[in-house]
N, C-alpha and C. Protein backbone atom coordinates (compact mmCIF):
# COMPACT_ATOMS: atom_id res chain seq x y z
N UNK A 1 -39.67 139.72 -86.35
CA UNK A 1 -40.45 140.66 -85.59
C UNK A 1 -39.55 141.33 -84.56
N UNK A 2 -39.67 142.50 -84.59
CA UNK A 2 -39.16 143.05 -83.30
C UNK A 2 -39.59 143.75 -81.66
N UNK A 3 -38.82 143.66 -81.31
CA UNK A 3 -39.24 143.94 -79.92
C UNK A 3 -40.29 144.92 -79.68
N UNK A 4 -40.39 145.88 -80.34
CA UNK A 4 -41.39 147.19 -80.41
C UNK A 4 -42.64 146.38 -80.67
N UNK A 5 -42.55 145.84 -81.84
CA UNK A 5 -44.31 145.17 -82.50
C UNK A 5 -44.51 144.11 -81.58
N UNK A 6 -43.66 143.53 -80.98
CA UNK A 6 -44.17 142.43 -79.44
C UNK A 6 -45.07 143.16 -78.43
N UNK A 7 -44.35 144.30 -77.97
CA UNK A 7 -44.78 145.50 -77.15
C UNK A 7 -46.19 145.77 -77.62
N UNK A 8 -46.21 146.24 -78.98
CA UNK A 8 -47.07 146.72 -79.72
C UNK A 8 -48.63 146.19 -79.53
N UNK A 9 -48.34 144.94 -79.62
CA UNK A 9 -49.48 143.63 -79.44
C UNK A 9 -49.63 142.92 -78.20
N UNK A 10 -48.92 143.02 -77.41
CA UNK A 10 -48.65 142.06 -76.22
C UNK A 10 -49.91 141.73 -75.38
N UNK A 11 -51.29 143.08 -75.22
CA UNK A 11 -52.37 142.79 -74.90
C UNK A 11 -53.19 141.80 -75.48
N UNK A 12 -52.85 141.94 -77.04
CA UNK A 12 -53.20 140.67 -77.79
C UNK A 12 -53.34 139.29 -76.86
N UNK A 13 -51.80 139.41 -77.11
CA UNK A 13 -51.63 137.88 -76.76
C UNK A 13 -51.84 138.11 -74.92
N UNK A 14 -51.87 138.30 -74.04
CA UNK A 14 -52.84 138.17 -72.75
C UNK A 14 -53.38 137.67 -72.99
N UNK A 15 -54.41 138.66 -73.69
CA UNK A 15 -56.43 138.76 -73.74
C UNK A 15 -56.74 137.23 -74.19
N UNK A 16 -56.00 136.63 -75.07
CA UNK A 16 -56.06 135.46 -75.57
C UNK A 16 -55.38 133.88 -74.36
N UNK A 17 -54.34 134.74 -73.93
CA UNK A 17 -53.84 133.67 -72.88
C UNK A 17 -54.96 133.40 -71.89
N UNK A 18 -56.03 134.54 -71.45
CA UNK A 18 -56.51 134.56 -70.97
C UNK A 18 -57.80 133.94 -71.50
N UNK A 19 -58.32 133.76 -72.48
CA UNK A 19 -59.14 132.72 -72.81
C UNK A 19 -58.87 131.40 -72.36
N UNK A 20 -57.19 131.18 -72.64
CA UNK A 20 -57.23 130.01 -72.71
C UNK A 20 -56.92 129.46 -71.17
N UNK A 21 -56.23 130.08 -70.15
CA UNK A 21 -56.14 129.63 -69.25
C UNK A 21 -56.06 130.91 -68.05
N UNK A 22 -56.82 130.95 -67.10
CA UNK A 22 -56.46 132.58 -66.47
C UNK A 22 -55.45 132.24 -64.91
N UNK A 23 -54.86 130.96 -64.72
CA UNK A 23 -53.67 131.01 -63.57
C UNK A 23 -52.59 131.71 -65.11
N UNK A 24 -52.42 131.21 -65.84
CA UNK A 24 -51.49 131.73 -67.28
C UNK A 24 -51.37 133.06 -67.33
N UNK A 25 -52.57 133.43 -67.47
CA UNK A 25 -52.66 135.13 -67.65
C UNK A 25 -52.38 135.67 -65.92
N UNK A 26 -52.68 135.51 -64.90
CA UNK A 26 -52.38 136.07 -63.88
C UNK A 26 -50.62 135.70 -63.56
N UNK A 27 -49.87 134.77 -64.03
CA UNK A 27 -48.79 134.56 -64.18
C UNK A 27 -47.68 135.39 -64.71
N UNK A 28 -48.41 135.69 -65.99
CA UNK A 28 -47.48 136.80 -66.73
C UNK A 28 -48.27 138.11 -67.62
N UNK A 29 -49.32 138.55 -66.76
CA UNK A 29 -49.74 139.77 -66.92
C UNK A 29 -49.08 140.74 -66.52
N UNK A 30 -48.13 140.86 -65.22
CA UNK A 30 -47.18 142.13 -65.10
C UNK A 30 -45.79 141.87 -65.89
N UNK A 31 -45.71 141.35 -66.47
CA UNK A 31 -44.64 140.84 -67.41
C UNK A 31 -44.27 141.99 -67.78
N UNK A 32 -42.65 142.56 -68.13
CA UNK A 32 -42.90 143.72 -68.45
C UNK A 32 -41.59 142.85 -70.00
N UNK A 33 -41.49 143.42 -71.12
CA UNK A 33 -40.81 142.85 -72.03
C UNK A 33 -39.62 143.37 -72.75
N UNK A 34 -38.55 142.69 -71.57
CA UNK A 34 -37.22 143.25 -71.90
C UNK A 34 -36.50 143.23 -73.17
N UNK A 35 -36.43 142.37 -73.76
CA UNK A 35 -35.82 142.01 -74.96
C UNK A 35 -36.30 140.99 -75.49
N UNK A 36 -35.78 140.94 -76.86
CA UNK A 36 -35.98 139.48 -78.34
C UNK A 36 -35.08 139.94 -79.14
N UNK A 37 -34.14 138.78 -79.12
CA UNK A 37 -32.80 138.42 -79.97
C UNK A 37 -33.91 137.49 -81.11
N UNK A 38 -34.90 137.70 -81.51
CA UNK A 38 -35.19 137.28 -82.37
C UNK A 38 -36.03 135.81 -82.69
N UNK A 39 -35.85 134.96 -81.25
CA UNK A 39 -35.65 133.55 -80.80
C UNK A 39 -36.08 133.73 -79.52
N UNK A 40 -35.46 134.39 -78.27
CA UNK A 40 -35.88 134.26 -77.03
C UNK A 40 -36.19 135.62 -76.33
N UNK A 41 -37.72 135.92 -75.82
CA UNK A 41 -38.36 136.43 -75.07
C UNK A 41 -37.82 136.80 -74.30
N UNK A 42 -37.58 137.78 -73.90
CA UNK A 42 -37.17 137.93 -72.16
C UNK A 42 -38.14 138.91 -71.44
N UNK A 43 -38.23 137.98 -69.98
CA UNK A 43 -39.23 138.65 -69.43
C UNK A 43 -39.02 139.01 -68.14
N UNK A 44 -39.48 140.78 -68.02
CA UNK A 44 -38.71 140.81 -66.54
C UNK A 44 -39.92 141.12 -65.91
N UNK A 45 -39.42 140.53 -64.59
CA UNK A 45 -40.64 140.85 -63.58
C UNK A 45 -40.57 141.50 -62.12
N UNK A 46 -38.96 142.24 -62.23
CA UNK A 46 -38.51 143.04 -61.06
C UNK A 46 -39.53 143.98 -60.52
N UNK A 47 -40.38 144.48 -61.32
CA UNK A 47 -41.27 145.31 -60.64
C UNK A 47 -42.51 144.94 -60.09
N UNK A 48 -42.61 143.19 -60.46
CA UNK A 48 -43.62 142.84 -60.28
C UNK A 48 -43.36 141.88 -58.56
N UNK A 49 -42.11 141.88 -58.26
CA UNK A 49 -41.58 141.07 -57.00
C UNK A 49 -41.29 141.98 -56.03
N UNK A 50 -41.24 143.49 -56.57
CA UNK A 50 -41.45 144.55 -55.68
C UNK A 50 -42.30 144.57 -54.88
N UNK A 51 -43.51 144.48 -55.50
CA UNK A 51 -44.72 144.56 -54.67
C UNK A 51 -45.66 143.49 -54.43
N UNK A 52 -44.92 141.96 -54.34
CA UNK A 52 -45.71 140.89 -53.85
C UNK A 52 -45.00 139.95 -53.26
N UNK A 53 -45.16 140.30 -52.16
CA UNK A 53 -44.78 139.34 -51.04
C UNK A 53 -45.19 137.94 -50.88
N UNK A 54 -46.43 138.08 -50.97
CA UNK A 54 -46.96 136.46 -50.97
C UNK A 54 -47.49 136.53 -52.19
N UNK A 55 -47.30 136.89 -53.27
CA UNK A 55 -47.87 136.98 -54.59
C UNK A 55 -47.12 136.35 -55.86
N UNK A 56 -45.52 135.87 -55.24
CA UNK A 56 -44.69 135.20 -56.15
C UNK A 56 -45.38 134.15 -57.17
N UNK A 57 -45.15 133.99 -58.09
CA UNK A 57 -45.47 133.38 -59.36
C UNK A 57 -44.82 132.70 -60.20
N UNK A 58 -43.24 132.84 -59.36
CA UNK A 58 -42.26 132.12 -60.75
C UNK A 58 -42.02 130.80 -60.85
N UNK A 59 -42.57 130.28 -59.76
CA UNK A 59 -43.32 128.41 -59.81
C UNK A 59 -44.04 128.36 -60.60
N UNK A 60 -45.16 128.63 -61.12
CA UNK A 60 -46.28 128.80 -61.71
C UNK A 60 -45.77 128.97 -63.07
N UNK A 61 -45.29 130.25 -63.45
CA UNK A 61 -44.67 130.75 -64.51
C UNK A 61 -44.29 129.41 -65.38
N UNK A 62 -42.86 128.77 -64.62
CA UNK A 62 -42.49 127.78 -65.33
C UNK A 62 -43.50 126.43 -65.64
N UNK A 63 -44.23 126.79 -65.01
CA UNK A 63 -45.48 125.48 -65.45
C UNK A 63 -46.57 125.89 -66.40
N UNK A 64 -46.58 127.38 -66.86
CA UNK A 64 -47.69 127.62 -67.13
C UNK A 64 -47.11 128.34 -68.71
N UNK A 65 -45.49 128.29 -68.96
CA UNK A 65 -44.60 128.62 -70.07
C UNK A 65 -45.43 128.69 -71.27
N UNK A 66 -45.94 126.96 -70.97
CA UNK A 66 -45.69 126.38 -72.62
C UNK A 66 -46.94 127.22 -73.29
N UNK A 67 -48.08 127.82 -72.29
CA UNK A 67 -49.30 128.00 -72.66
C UNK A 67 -49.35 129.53 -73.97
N UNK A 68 -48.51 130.14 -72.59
CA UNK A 68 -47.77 131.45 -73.40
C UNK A 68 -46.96 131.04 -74.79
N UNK A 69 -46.28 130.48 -74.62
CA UNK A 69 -45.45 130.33 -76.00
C UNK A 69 -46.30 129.80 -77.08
N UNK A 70 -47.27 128.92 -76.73
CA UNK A 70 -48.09 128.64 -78.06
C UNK A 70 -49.34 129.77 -78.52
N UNK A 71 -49.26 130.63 -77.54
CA UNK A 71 -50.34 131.64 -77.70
C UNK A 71 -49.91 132.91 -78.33
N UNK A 72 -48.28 132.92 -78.50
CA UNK A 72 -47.26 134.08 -78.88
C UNK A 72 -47.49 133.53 -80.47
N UNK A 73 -47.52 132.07 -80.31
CA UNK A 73 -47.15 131.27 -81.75
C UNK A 73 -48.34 131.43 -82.57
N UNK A 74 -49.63 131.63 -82.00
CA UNK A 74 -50.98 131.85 -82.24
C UNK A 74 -51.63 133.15 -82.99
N UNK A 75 -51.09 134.04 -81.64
CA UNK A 75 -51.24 135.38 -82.04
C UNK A 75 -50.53 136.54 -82.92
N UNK A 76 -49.17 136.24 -82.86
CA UNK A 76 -48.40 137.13 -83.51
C UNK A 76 -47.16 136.02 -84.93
N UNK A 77 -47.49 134.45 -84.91
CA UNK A 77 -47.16 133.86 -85.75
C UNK A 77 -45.66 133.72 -85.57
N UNK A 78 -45.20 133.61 -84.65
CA UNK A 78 -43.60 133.24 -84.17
C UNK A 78 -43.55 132.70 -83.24
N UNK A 79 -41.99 131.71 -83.22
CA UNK A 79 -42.04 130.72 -82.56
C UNK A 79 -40.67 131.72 -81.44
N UNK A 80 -40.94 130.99 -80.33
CA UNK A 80 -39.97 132.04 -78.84
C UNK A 80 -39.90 130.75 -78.40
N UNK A 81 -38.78 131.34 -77.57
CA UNK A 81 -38.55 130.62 -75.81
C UNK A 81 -38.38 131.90 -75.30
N UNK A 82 -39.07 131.35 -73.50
CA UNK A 82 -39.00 132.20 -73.21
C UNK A 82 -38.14 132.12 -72.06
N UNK A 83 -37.49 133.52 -71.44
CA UNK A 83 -36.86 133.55 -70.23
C UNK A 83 -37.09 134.37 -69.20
N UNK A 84 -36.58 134.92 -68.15
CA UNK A 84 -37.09 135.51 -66.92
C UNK A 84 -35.60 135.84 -66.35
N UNK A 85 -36.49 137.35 -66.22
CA UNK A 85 -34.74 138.36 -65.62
C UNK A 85 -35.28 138.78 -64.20
């Protein structure tokens, strides 16, 4: 799969993260999706640390990973890791 059809679907997999857990979905809803070497996700969130001061998330993020990755694995049928730029 490539990076475009990730893009493509990515509300997908939210809308669904968000069933399953919504600290998850408020975690990496401004996610914006830099790259996929095919294997690992990358996820940047420079624009999202712009504008939240007390709104940081990347504690959370790493606790709330695995939820996303099985919901990527769910929705679009591939297995990721993910990372953070």
């Amino acid at each position: 799969m490539e990076l475009q059809e990730i893009r493509h679907r990515w509300n997908e997999v939210l809308d669904a993260v968000l069933e399953v857990d919504r600290i998850s979905w408020l975690a990496f809803f401004d996610a914006r999706l830099a790259e996929f070497d095919g294997r690992t996700l990358t996820l940047d969130f420079s624009d999202a640390r712009k504008l939240s001061s007390s709104h940081e998330f990347s504690d959370t993020r790493l606790k709330q990973q695995q939820i996303l990755i099985e919901t990527i694995k769910s929705v679009l049928a591939i297995d990721v890791e993910i990372s953070e730029r």
